[in-house]
C-alpha atoms as a PDB file:
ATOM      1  CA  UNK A   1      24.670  -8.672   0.317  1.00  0.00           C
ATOM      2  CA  UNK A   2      21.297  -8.073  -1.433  1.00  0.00           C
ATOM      3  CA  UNK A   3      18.835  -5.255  -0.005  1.00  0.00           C
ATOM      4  CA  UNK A   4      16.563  -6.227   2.045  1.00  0.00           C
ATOM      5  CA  UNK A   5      13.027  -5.227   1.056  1.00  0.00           C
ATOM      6  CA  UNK A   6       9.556  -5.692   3.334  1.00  0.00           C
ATOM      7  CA  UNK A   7       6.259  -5.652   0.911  1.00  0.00           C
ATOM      8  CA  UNK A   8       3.242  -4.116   2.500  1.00  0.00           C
ATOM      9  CA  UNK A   9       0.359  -5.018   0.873  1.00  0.00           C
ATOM     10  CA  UNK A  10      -2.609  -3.630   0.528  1.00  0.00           C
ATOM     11  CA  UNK A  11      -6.723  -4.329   1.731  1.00  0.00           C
ATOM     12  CA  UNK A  12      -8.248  -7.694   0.464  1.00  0.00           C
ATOM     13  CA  UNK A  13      -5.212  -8.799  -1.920  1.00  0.00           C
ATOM     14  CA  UNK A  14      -2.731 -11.616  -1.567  1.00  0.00           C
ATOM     15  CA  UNK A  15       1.047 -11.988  -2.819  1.00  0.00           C
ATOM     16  CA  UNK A  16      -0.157 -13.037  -5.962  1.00  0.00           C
ATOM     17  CA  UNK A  17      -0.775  -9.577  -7.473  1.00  0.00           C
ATOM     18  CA  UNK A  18       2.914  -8.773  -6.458  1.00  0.00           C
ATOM     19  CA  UNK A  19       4.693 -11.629  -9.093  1.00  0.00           C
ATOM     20  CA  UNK A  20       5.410  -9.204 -11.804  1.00  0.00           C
ATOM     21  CA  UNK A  21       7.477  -6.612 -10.012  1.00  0.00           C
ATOM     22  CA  UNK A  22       9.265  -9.156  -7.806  1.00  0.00           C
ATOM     23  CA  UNK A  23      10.535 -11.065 -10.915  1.00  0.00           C
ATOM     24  CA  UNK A  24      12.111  -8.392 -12.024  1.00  0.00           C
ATOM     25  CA  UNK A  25      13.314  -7.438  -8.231  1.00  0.00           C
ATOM     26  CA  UNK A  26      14.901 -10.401  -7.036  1.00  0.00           C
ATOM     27  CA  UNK A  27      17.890 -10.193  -9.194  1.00  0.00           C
ATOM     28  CA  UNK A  28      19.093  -7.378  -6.900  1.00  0.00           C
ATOM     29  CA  UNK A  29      17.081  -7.244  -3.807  1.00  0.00           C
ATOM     30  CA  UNK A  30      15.785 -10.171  -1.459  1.00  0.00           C
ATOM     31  CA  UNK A  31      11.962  -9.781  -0.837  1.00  0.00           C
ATOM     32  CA  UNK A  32       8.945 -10.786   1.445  1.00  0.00           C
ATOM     33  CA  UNK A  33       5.413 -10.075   0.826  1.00  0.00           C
ATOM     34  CA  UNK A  34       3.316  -9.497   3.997  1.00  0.00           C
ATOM     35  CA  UNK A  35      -0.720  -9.326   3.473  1.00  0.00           C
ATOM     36  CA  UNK A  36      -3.412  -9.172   6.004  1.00  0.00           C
ATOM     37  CA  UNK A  37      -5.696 -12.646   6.000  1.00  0.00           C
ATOM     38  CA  UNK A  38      -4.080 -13.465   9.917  1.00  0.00           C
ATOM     39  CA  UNK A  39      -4.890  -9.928  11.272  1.00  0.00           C
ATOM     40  CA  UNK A  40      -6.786  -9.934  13.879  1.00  0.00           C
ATOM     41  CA  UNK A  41      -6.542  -6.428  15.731  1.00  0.00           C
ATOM     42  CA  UNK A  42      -5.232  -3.059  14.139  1.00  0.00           C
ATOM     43  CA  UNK A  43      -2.432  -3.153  15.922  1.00  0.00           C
ATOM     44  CA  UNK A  44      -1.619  -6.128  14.538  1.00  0.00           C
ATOM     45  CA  UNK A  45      -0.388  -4.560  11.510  1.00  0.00           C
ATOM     46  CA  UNK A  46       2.547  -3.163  12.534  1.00  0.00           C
ATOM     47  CA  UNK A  47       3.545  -5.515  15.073  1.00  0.00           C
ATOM     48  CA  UNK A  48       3.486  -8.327  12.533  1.00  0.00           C
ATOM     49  CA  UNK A  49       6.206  -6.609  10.436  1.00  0.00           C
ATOM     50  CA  UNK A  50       8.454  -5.963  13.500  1.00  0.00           C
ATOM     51  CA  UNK A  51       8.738  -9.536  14.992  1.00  0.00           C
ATOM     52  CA  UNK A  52       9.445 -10.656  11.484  1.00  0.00           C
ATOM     53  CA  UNK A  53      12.481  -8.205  11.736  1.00  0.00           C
ATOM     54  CA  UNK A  54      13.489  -9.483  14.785  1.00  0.00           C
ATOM     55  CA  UNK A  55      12.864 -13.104  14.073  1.00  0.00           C
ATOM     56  CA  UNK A  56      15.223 -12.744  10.869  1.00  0.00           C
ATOM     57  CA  UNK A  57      17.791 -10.658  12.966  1.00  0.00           C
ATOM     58  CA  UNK A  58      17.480  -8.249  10.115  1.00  0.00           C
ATOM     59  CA  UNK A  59      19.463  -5.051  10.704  1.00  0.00           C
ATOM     60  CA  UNK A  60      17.662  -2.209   8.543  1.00  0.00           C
ATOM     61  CA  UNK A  61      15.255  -2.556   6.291  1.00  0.00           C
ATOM     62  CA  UNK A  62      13.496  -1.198   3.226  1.00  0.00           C
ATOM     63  CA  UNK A  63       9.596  -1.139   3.179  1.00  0.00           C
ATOM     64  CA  UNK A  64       7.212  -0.810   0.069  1.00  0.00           C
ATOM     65  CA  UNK A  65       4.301  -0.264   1.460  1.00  0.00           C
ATOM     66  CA  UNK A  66       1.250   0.381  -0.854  1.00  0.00           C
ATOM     67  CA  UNK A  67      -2.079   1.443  -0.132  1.00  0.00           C
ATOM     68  CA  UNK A  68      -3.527   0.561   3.808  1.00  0.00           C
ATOM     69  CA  UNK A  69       0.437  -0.846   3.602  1.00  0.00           C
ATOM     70  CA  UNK A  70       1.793   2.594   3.175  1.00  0.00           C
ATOM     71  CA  UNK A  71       0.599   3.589   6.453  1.00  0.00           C
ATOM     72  CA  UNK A  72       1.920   0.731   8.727  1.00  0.00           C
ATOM     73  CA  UNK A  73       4.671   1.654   6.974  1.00  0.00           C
ATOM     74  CA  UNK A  74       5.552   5.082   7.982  1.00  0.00           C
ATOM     75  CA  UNK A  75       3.809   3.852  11.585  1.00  0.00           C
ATOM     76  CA  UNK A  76       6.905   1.570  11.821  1.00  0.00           C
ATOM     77  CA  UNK A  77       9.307   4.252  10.268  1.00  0.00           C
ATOM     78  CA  UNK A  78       7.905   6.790  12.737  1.00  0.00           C
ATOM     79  CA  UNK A  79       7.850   4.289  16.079  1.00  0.00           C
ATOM     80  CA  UNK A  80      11.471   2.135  14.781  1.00  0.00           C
ATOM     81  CA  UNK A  81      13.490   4.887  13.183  1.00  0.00           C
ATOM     82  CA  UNK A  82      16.566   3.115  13.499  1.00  0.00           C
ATOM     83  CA  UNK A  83      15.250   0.389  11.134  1.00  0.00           C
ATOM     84  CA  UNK A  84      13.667   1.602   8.370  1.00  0.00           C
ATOM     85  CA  UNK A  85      16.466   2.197   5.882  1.00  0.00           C
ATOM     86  CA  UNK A  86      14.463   3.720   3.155  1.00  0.00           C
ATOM     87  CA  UNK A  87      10.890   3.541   2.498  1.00  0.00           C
ATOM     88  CA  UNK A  88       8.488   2.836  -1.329  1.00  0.00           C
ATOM     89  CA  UNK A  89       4.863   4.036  -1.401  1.00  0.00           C
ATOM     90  CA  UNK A  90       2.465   3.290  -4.049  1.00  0.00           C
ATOM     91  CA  UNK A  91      -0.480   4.727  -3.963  1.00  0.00           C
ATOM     92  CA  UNK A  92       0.052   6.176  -0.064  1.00  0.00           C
ATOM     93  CA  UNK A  93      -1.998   8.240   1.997  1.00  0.00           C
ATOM     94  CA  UNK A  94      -1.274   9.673   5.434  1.00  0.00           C
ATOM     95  CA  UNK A  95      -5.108   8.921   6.094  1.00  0.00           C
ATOM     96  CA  UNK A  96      -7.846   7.235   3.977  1.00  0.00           C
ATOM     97  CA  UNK A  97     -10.594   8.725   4.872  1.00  0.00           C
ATOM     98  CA  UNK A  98     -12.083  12.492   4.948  1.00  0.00           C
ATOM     99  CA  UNK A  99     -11.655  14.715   7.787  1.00  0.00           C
ATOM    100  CA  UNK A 100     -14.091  17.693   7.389  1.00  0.00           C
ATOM    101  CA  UNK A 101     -13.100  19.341  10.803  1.00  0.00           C
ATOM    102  CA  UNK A 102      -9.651  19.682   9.317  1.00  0.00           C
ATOM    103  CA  UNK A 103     -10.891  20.123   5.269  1.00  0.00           C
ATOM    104  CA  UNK A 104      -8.892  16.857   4.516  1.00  0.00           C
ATOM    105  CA  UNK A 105     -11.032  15.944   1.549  1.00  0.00           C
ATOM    106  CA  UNK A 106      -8.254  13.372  -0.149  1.00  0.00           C
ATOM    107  CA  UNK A 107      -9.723  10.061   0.996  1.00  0.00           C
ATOM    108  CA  UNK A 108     -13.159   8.023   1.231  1.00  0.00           C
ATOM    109  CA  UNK A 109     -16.204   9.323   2.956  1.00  0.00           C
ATOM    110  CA  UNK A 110     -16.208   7.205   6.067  1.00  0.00           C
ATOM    111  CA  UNK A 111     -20.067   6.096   5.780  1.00  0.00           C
ATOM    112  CA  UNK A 112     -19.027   4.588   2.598  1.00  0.00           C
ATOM    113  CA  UNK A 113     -16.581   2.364   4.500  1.00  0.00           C
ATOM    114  CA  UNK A 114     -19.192   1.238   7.090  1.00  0.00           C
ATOM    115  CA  UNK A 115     -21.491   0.581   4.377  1.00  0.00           C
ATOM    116  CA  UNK A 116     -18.889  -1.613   3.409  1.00  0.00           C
ATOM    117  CA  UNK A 117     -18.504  -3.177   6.901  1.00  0.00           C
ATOM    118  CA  UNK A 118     -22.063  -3.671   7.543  1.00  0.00           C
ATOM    119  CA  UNK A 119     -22.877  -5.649   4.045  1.00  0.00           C
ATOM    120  CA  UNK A 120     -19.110  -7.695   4.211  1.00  0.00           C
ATOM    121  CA  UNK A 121     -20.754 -10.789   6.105  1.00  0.00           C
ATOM    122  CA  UNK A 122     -24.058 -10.729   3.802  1.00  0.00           C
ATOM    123  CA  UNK A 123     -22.236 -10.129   0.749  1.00  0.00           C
ATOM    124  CA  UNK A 124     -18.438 -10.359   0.400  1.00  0.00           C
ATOM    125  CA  UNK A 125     -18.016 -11.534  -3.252  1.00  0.00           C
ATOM    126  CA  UNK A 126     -20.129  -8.509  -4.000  1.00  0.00           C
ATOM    127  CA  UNK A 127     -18.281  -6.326  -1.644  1.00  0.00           C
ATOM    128  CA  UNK A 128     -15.078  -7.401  -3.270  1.00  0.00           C
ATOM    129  CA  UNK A 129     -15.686  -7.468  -6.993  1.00  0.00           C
ATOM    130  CA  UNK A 130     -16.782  -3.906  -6.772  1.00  0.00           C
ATOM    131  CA  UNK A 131     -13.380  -2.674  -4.730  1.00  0.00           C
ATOM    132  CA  UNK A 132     -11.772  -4.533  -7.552  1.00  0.00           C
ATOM    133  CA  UNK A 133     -13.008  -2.754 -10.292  1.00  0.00           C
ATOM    134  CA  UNK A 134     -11.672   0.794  -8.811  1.00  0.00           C
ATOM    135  CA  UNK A 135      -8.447  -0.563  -9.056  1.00  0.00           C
ATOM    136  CA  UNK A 136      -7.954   0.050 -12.458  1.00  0.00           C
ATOM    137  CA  UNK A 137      -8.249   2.467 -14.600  1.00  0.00           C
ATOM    138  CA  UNK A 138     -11.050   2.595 -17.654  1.00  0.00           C
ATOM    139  CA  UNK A 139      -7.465   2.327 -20.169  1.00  0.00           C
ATOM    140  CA  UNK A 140      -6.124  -0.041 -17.787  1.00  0.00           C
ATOM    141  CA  UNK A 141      -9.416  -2.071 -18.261  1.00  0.00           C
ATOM    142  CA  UNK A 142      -9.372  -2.052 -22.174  1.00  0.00           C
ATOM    143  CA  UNK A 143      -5.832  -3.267 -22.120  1.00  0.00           C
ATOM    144  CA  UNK A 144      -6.840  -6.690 -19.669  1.00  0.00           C
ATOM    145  CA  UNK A 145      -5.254  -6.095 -16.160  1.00  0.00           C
ATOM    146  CA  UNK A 146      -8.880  -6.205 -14.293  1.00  0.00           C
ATOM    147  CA  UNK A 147      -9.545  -9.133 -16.080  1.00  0.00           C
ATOM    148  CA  UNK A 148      -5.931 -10.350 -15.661  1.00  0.00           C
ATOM    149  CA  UNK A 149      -6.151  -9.352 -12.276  1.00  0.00           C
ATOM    150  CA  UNK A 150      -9.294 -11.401 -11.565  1.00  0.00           C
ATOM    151  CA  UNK A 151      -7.687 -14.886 -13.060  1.00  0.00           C
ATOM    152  CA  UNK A 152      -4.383 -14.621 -11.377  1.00  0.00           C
ATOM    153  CA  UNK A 153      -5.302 -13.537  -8.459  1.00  0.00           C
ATOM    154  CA  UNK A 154      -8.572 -15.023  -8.199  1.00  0.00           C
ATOM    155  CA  UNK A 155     -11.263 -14.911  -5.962  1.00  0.00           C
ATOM    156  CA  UNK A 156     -10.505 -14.011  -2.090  1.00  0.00           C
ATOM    157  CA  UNK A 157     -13.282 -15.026  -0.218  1.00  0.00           C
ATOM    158  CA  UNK A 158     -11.618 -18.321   0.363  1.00  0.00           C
ATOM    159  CA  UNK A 159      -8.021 -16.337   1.691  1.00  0.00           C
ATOM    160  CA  UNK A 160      -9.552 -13.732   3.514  1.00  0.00           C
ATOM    161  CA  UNK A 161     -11.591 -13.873   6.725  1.00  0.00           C
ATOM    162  CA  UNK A 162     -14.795 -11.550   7.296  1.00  0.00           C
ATOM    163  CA  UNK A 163     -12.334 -10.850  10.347  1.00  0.00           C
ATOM    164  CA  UNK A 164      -9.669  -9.988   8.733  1.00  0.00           C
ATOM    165  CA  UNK A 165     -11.469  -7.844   6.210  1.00  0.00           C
ATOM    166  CA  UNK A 166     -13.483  -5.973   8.774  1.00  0.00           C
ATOM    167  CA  UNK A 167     -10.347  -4.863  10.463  1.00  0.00           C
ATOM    168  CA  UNK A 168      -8.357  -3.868   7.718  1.00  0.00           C
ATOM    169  CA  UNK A 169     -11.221  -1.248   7.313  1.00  0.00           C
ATOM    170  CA  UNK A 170     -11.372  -0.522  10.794  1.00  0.00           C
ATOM    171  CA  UNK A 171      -7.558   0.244  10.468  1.00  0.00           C
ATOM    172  CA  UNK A 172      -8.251   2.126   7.283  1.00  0.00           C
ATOM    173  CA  UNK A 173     -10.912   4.512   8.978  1.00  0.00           C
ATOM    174  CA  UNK A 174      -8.719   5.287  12.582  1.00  0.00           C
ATOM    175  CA  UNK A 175      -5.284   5.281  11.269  1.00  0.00           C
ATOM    176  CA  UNK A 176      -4.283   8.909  10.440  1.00  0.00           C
ATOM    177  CA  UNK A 177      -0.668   9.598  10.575  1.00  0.00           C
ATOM    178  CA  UNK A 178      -0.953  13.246   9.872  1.00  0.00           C
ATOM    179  CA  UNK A 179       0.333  14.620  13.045  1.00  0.00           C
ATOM    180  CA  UNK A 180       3.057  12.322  12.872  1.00  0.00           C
ATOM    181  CA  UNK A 181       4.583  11.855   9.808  1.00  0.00           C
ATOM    182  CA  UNK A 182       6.690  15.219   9.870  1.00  0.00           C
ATOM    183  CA  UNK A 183       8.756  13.315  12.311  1.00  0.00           C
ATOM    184  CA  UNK A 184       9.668  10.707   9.837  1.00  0.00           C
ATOM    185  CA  UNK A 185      13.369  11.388   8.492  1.00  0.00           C
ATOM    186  CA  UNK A 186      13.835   8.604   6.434  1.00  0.00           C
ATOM    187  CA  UNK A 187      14.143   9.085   2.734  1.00  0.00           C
ATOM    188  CA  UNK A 188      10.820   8.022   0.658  1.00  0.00           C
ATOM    189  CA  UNK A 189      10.022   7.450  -2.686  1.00  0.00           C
ATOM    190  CA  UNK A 190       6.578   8.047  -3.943  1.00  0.00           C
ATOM    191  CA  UNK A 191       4.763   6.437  -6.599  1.00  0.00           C
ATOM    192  CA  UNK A 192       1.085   6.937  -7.434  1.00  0.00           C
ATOM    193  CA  UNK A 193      -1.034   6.276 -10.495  1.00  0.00           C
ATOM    194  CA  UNK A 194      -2.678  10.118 -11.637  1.00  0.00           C
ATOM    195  CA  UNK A 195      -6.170   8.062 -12.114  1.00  0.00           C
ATOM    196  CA  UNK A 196      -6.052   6.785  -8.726  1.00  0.00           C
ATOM    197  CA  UNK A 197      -9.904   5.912  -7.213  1.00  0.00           C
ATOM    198  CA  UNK A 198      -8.489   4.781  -4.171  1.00  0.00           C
ATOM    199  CA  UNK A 199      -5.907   6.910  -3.000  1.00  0.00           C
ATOM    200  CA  UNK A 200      -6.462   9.939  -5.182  1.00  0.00           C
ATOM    201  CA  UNK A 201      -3.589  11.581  -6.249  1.00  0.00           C
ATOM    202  CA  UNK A 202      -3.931  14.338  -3.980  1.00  0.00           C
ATOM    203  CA  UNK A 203      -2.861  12.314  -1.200  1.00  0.00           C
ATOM    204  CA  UNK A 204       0.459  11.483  -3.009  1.00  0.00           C
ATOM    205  CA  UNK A 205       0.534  15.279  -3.163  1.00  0.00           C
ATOM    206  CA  UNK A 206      -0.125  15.818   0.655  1.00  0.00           C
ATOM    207  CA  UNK A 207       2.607  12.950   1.746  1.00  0.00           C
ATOM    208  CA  UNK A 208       5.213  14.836  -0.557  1.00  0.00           C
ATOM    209  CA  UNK A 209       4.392  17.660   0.468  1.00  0.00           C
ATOM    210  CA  UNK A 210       4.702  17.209   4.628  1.00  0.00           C
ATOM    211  CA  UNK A 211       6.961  14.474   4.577  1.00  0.00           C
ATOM    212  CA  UNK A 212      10.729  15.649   5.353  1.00  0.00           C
ATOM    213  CA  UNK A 213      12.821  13.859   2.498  1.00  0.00           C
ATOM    214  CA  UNK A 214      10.280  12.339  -0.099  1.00  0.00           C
ATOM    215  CA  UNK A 215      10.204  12.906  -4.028  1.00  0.00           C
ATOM    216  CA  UNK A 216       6.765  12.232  -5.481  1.00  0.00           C
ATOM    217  CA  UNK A 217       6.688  10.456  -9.599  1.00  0.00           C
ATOM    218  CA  UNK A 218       2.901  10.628 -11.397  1.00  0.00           C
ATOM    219  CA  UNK A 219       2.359   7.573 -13.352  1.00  0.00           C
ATOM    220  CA  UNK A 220      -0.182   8.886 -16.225  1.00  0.00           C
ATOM    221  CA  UNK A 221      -3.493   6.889 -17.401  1.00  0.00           C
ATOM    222  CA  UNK A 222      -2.432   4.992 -14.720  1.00  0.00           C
ATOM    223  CA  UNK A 223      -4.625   3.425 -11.182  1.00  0.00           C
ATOM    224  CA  UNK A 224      -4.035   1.921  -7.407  1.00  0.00           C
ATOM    225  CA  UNK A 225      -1.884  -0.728  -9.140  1.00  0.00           C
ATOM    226  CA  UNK A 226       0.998   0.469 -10.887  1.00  0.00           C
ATOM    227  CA  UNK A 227       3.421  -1.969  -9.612  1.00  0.00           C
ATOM    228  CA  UNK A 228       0.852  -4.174 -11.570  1.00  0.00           C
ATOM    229  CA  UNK A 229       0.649  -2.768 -14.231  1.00  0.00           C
ATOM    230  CA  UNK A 230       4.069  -0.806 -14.965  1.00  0.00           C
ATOM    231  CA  UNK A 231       6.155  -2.879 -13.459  1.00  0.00           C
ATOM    232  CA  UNK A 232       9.294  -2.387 -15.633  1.00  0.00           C
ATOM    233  CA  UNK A 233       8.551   1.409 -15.339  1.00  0.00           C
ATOM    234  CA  UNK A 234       8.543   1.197 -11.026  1.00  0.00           C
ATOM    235  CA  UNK A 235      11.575  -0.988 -10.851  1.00  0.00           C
ATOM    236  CA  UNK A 236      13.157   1.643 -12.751  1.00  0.00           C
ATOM    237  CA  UNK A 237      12.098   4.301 -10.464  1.00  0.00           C
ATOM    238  CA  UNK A 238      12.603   1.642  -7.624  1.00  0.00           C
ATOM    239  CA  UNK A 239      15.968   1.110  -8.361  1.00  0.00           C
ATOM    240  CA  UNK A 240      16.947   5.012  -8.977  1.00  0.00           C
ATOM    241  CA  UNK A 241      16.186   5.164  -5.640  1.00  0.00           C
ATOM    242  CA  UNK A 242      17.852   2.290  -3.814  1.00  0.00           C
ATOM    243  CA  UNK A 243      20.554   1.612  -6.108  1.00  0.00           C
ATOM    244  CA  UNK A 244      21.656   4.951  -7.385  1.00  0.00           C
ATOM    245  CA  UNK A 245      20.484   6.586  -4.399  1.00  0.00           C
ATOM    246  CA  UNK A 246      18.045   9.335  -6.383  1.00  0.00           C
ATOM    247  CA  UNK A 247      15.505  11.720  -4.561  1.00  0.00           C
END
């Protein structure tokens, strides 16, 4: 029987951008994407993940969560121990934004989020094109994966509600899973791009740093995509992990 592996996503993509790293996955492992565009509340997030579980019957699991989908999923590894199997994260952060009482400077300053909340209805294309662009790095750039990235998966404002949007960075600013995540025992594999914009690479750092079994790889010249744009190179890692059982 093949693994079974749960996809995260990330804010303001669709399954699309996943294509090149499941190709080369579904050989050994059967896969769903989750993204957001039906999320309605932030507790949505994890919830949606769990009664897909349970619909399915699905004993344990593996999640690959990347991005806003690498905390929902160490919130479900933390609340559902007994399912989460083993756990991917690209690009993750145990919280996205700054926290200056605490000197947690490895995220976003949270006015530029609301910024970002307050012009989404007046200008989404805008709003989207430039969280786009920080995706990638400038190398990443030259060698066509923005502009790759744009054709394939195409503009969003037709997938994604304003809604949906608005509470992804609603989740984004109050989830913080800091004071939790130390309780997480199950095994974790880190991946994260060393040019990061998004997730900086000192919140790969902090995650492996406080979680109890994780092992953290540094993609060089790399961004918030490198399931994008490495693929072959994360499958490799990928399957270290879940095949050979490497940590």
């Amino acid at each position: 029987m093949k693994n079974y592996i749960l996809i995260l996503s990330g804010w303001a993509v669709n399954k699309v951008v996943w294509q090149p790293l499941c190709e080369l996955m579904n050989i050994d492992y059967e896969i769903d994407v989750f993204d957001w565009n039906d999320i309605n509340s932030t507790e949505e997030y994890a919830q949606k993940v769990i009664s897909h579980i349970e619909a399915k019957k699905i004993g344990r699991v593996t999640l690959l969560g990347w991005s806003l989908g690498s905390l929902t999923a160490m919130e479900i590894a933390e609340a559902y121990p007994s399912r989460v199997e083993r756990m991917v994260l690209f690009n993750g952060t145990a919280r996205f934004v700054c926290d200056n009482k605490t000197n947690y400077k490895f995220g976003w300053d949270k006015r530029n989020i609301d910024k970002m909340l307050f012009v989404l209805t007046k200008q989404l294309e805008n709003t989207l094109n430039s969280f786009y662009k920080k995706l990638f790095t400038y190398s990443e750039k030259s060698k066509g994966y923005y502009n790759n990235f744009l054709e394939t998966a195409g503009t969003l404002t037709n997938t994604y509600s304003v809604k949906s949007l608005s509470v992804g960075l609603e989740y984004l600013i109050s989830k913080d899973m800091r004071t939790t995540m130390e309780r997480i025992n199950t095994p974790v594999c880190l991946i994260h791009g060393e040019g990061d914009r998004i997730c900086p690479l000192e919140a790969g750092i902090y995650l492996d740093r406080h979680l109890n079994k994780s092992r953290l790889t540094v993609l060089a010249a790399t961004g918030h995509m490198p399931f994008y744009t490495q693929p072959e190179k994360c499958v490799q890692i990928i399957n270290d992990f879940l095949l050979k059982g490497l940590l």
